[in-house]
Protein backbone atom coordinates (compact mmCIF):
# COMPACT_ATOMS: atom_id res chain seq x y z
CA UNK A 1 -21.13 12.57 15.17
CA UNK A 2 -17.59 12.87 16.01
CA UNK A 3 -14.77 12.40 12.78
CA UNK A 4 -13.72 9.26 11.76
CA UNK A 5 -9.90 8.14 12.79
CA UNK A 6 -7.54 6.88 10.43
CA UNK A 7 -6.07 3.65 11.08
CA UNK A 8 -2.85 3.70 11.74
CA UNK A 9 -1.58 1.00 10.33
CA UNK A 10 -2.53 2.12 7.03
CA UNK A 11 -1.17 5.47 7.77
CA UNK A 12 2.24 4.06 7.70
CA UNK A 13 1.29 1.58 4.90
CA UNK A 14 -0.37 3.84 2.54
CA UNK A 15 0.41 7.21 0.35
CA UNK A 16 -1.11 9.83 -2.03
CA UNK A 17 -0.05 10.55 -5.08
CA UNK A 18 -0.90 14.07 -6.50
CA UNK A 19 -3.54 12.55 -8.95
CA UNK A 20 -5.36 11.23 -5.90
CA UNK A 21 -4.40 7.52 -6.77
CA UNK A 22 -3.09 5.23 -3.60
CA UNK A 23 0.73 3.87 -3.45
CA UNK A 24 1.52 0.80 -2.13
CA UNK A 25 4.64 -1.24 -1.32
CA UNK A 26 4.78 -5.18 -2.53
CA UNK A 27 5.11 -7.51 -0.43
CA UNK A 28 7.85 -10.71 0.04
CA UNK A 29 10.53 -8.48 0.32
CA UNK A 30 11.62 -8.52 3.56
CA UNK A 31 13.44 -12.06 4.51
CA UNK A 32 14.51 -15.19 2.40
CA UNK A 33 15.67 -13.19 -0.40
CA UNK A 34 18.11 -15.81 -1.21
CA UNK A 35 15.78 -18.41 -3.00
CA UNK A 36 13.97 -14.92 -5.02
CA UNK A 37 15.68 -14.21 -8.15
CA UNK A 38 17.60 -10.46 -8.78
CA UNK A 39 14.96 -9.53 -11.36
CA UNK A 40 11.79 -10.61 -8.72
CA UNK A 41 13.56 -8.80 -5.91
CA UNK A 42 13.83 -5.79 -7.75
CA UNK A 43 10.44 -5.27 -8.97
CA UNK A 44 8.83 -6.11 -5.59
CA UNK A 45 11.15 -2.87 -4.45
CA UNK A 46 9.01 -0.50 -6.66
CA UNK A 47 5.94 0.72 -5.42
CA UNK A 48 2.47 -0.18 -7.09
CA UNK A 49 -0.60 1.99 -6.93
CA UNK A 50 -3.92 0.23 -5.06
CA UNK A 51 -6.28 -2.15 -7.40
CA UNK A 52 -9.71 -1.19 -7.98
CA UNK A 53 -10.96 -4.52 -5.99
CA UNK A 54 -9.32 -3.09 -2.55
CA UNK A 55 -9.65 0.88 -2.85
CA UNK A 56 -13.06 1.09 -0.99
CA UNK A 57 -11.55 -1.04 1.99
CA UNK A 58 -8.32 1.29 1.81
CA UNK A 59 -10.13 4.33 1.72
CA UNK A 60 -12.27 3.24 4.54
CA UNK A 61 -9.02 2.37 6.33
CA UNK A 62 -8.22 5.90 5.47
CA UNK A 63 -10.75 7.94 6.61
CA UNK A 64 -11.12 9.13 2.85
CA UNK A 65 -14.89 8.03 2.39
């Protein structure tokens, strides 16, 4: 059987953190930032770590399982 390919989408998307968790980015940050308030804006800008309801799709996305 030959080895399963990553997508790429969630290549670029997606990292590892060194305790094997999975870093994300939020998302509504990219346009119409006026309406968005300065505190909303700058916690979307921090990055967030996968939730357990999506990490079997993610890892599948992967190629981690």
């Amino acid at each position: 059987m030959p080895k399963m390919k990553t997508s790429s989408g969630a290549k670029k998307r997606f990292t590892l953190t060194g305790t094997g968790k999975i870093k994300r980015k939020h998302a509504f940050k990219s346009h119409i930032l006026t309406k968005k308030s300065t505190k909303r804006k700058r916690n979307l800008g921090y990055f967030s770590t996968v939730d357990k309801p999506d990490l079997n799709n993610v890892k599948h996305l992967l190629a981690m399982k």
